[in-house]
C-alpha atoms as a PDB file:
ATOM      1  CA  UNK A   1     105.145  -5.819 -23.585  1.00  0.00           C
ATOM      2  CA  UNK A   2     102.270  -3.182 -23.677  1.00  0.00           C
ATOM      3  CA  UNK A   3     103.050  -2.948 -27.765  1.00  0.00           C
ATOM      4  CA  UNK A   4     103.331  -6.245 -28.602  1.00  0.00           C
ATOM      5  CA  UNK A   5     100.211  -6.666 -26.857  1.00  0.00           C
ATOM      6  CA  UNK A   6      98.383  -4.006 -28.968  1.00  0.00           C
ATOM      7  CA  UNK A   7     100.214  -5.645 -32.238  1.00  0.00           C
ATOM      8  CA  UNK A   8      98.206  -8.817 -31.154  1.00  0.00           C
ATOM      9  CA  UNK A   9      95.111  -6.726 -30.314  1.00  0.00           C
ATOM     10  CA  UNK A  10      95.159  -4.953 -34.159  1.00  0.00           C
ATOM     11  CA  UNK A  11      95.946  -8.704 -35.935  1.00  0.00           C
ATOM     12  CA  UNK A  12      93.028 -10.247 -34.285  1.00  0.00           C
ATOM     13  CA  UNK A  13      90.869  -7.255 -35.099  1.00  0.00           C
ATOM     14  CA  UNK A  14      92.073  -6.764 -38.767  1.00  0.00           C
ATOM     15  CA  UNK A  15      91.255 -10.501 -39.118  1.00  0.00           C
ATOM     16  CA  UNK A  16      87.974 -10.131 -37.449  1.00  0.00           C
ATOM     17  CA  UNK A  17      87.012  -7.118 -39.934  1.00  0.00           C
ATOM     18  CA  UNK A  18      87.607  -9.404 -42.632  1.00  0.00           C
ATOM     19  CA  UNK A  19      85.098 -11.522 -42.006  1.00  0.00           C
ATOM     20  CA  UNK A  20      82.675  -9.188 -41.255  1.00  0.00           C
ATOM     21  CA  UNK A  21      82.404  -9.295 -37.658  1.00  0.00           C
ATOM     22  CA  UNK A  22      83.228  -5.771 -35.966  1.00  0.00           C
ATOM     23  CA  UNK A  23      80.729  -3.234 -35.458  1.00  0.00           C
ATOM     24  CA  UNK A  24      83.470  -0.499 -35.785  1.00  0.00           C
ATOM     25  CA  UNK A  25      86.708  -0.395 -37.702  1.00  0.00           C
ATOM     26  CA  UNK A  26      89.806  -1.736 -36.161  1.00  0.00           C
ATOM     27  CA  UNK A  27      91.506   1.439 -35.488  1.00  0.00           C
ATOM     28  CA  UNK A  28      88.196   3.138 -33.888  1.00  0.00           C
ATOM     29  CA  UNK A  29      88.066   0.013 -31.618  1.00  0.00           C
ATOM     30  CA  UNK A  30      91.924   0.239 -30.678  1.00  0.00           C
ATOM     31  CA  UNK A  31      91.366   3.757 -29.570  1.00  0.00           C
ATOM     32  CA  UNK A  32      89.222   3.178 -27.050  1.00  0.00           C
ATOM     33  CA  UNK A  33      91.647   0.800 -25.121  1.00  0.00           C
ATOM     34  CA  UNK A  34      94.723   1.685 -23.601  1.00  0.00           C
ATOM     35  CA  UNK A  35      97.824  -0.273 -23.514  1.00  0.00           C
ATOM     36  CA  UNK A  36     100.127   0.442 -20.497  1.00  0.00           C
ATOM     37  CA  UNK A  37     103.363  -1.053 -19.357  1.00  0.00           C
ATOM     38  CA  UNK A  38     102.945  -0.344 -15.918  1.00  0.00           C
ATOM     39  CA  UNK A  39      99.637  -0.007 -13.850  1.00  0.00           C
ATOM     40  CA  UNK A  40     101.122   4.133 -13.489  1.00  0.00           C
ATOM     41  CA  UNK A  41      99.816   4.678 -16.977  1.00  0.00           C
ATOM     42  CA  UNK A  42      96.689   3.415 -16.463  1.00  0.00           C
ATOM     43  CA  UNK A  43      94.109   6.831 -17.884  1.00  0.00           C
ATOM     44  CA  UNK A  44      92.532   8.158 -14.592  1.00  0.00           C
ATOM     45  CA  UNK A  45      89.598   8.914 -16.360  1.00  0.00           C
ATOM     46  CA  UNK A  46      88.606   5.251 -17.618  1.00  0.00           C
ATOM     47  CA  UNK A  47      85.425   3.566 -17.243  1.00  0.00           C
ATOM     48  CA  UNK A  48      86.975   0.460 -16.628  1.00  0.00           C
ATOM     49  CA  UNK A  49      90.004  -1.568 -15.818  1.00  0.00           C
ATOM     50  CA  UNK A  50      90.507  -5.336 -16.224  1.00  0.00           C
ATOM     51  CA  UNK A  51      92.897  -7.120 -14.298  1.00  0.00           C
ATOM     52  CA  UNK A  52      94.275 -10.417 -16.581  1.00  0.00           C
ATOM     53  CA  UNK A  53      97.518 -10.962 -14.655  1.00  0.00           C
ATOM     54  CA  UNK A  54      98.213 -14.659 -13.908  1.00  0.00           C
ATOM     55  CA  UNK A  55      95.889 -16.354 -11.013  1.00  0.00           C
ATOM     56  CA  UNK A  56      97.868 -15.681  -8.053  1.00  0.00           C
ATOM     57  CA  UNK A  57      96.077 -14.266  -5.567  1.00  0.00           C
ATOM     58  CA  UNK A  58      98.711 -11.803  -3.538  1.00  0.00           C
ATOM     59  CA  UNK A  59      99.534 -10.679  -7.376  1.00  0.00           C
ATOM     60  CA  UNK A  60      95.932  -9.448  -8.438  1.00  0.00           C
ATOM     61  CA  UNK A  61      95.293  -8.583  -5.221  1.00  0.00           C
ATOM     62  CA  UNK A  62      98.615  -5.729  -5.052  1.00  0.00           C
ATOM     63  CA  UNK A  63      98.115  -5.011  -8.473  1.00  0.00           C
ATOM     64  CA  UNK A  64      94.087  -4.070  -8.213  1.00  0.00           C
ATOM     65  CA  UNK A  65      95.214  -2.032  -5.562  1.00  0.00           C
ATOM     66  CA  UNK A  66      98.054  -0.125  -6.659  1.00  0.00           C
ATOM     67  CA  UNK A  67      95.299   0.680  -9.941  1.00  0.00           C
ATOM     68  CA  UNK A  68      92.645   2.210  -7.556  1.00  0.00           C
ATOM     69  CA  UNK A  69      95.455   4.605  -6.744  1.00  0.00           C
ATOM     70  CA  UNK A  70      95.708   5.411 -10.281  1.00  0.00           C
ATOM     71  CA  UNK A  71      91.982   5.592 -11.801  1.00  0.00           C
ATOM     72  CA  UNK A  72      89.505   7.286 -10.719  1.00  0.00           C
ATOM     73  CA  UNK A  73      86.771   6.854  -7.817  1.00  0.00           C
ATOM     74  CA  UNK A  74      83.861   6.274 -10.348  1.00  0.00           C
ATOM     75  CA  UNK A  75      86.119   3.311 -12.462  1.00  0.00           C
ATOM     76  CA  UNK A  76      84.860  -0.133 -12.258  1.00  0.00           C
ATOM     77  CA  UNK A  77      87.973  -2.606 -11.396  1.00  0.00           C
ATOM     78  CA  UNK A  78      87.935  -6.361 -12.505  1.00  0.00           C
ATOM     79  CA  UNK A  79      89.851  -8.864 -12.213  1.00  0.00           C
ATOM     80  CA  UNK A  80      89.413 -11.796 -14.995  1.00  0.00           C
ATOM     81  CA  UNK A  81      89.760 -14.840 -12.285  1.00  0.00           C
ATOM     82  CA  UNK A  82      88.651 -18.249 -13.317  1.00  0.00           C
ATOM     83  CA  UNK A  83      89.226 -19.541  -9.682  1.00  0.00           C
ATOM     84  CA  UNK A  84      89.827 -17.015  -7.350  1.00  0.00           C
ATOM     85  CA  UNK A  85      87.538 -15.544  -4.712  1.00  0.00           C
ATOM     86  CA  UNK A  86      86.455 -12.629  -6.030  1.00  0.00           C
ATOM     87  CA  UNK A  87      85.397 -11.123  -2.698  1.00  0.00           C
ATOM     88  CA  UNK A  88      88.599 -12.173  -1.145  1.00  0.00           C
ATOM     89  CA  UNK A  89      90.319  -9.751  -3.693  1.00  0.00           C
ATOM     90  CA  UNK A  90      87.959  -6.938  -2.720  1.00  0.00           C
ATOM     91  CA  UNK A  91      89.548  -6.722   0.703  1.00  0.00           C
ATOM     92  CA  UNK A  92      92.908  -5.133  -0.841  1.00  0.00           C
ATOM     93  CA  UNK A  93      90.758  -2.605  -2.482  1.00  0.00           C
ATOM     94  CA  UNK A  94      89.505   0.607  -0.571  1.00  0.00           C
ATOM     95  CA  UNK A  95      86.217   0.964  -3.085  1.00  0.00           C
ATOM     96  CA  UNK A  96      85.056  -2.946  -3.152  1.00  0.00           C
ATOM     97  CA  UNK A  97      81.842  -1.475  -4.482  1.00  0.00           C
ATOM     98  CA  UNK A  98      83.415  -0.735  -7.361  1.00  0.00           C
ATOM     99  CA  UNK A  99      84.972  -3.950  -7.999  1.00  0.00           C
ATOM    100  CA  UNK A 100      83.622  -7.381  -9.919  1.00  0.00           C
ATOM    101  CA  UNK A 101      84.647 -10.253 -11.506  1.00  0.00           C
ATOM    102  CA  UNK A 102      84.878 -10.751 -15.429  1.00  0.00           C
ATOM    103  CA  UNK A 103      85.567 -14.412 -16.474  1.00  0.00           C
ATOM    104  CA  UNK A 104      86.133 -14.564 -19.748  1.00  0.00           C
ATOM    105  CA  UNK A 105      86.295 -17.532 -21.465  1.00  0.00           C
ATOM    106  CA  UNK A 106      89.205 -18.725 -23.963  1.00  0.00           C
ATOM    107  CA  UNK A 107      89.847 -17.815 -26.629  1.00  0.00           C
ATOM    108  CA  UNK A 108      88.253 -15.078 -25.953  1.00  0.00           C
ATOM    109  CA  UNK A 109      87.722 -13.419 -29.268  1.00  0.00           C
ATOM    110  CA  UNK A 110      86.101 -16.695 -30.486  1.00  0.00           C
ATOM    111  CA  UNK A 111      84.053 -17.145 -27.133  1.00  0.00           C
ATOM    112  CA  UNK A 112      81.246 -15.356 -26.701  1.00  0.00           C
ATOM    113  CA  UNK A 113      80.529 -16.530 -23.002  1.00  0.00           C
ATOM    114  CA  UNK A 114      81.380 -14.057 -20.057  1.00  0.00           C
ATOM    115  CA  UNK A 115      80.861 -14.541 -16.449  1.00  0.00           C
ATOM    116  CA  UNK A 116      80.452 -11.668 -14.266  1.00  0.00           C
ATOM    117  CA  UNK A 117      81.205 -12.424 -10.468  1.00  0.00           C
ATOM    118  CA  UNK A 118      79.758 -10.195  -8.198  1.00  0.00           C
ATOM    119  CA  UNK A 119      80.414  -9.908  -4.960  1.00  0.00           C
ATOM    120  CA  UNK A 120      77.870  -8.848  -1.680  1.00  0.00           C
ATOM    121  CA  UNK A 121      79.511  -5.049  -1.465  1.00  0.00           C
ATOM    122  CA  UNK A 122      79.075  -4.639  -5.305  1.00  0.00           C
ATOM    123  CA  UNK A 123      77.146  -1.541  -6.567  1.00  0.00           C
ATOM    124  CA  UNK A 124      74.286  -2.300  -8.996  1.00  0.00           C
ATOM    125  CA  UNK A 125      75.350   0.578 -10.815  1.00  0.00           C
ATOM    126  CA  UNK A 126      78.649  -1.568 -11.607  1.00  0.00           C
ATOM    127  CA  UNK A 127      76.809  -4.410 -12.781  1.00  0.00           C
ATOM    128  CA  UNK A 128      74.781  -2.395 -15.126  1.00  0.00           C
ATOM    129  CA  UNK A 129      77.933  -0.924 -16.185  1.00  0.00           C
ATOM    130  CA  UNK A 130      79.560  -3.904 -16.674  1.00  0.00           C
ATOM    131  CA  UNK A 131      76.630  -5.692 -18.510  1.00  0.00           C
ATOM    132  CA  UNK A 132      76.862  -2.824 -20.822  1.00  0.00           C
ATOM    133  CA  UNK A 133      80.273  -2.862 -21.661  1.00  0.00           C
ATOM    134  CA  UNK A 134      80.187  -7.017 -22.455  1.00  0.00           C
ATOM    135  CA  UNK A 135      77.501  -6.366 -24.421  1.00  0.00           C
ATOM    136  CA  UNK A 136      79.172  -3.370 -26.349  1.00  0.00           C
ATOM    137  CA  UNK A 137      81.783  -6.565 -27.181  1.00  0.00           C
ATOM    138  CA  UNK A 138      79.297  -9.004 -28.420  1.00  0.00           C
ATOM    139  CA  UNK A 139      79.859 -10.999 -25.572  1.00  0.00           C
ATOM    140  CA  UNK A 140      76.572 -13.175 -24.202  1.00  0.00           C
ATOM    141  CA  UNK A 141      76.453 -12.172 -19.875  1.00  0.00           C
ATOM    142  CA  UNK A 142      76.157 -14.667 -17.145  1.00  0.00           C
ATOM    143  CA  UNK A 143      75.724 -12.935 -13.687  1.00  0.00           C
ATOM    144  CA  UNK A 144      76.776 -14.952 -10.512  1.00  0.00           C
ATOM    145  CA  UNK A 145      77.694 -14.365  -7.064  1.00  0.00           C
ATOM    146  CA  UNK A 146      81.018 -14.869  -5.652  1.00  0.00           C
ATOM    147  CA  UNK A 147      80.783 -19.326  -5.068  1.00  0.00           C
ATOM    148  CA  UNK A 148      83.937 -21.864  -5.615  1.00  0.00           C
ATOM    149  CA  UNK A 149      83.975 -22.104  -8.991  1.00  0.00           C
ATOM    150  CA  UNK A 150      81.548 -19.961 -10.152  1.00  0.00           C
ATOM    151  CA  UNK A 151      78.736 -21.259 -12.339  1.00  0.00           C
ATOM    152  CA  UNK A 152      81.219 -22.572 -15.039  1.00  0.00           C
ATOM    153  CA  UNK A 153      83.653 -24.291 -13.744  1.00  0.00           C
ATOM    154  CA  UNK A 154      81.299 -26.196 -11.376  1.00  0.00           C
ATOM    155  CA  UNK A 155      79.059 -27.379 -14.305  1.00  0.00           C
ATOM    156  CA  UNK A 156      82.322 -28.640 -16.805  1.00  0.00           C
ATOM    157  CA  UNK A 157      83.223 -30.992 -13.458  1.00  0.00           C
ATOM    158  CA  UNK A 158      79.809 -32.068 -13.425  1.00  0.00           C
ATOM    159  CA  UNK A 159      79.576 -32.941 -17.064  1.00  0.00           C
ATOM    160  CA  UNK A 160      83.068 -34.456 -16.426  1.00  0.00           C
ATOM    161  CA  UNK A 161      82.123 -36.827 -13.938  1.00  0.00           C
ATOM    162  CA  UNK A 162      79.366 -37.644 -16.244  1.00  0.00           C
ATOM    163  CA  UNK A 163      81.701 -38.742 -19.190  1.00  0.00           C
ATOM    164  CA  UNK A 164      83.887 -40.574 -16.770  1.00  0.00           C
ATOM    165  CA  UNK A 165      80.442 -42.371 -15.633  1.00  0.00           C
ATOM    166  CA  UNK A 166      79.357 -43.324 -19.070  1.00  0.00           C
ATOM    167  CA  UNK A 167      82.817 -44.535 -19.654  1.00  0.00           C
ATOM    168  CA  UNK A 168      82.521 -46.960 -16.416  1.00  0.00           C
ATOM    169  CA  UNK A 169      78.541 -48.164 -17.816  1.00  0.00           C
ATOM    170  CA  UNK A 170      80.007 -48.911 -20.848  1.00  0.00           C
ATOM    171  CA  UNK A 171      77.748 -46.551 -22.668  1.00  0.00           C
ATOM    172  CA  UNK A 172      80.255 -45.744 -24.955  1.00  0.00           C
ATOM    173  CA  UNK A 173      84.116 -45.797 -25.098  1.00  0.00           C
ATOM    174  CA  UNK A 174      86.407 -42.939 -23.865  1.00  0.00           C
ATOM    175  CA  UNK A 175      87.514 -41.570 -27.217  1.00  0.00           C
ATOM    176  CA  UNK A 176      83.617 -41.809 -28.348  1.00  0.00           C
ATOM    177  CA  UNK A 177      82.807 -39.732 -25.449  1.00  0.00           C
ATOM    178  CA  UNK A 178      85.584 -37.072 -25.815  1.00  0.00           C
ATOM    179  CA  UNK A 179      85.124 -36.582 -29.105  1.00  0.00           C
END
């Protein structure tokens, strides 16, 4: 799994150089990632490890864990949770200070949107960190705390509920609206 990821990885990046878009070549950016089959291979010494397993919490929650076993104690854990309680998670972890959330936003090489989640016990020094390292990708930061939804989700249902108003007023008709 770990190589067909990195296959993926390379196409989207050879594509991307293409066009222009990479501040580094393709095989200078795959070296700085590593791709693991199991969380025992993640590199002890790297700055950061995120978690983008699907959203079940006792899942994220064992695997976050068993990686703070594996890296180490000054690595920044994240998990990429759209929904999840970020904090929540923290409690499986015995370094929640070192922990955040990193919401990416699909598809992700397209989107340049990231939220990061941050919980009460996380250190400023991992935000900073983590601010750095989005912006290293090109991505554009928005810091929240740890709140149902975040700051994303809760504004698409309130634009949502918006379009299904207008529908309702007649301002214009569904397809109009979704379109």
């Amino acid at each position: 799994a770990a190589a067909k990821v990195r296959e993926r990885i390379a196409g989207s990046l050879e594509r991307a150089a293409k066009r222009g878009l990479l501040p580094a070549t393709p095989e200078e950016i795959l070296g700085r990632l590593a791709f693991v089959g199991d969380v025992s291979g993640l590199p002890a010494d790297a700055d950061i490890v995120v978690e983008a397993v699907p959203e079940s919490a006792g899942l994220k929650a064992k695997l976050l864990a068993a990686a703070e076993q594996v890296v180490g104690a000054d690595t920044v854990l994240a998990t990429n949770t759209s929904s999840l309680s970020v904090t929540e998670l923290s409690a499986a972890l015995a370094r929640p200070g070192r922990f955040l959330g990193m919401h990416f936003f699909n598809p992700v090489p397209a989107s340049a949107l990231v939220e990061l989640v941050v919980p009460e016990a996380t250190e400023r020094a991992v935000v900073d960190l983590a601010l750095g390292w989005t912006a290293g990708l090109g991505k554009k930061d928005v810091v929240v705390k740890d709140s149902p939804g975040f700051a994303s989700s809760r504004l698409g249902v309130a634009l949502g509920l918006e379009a299904i108003r207008m529908v309702e007023e007649g301002v214009a008709e569904p397809r109009a609206i979704d379109d």
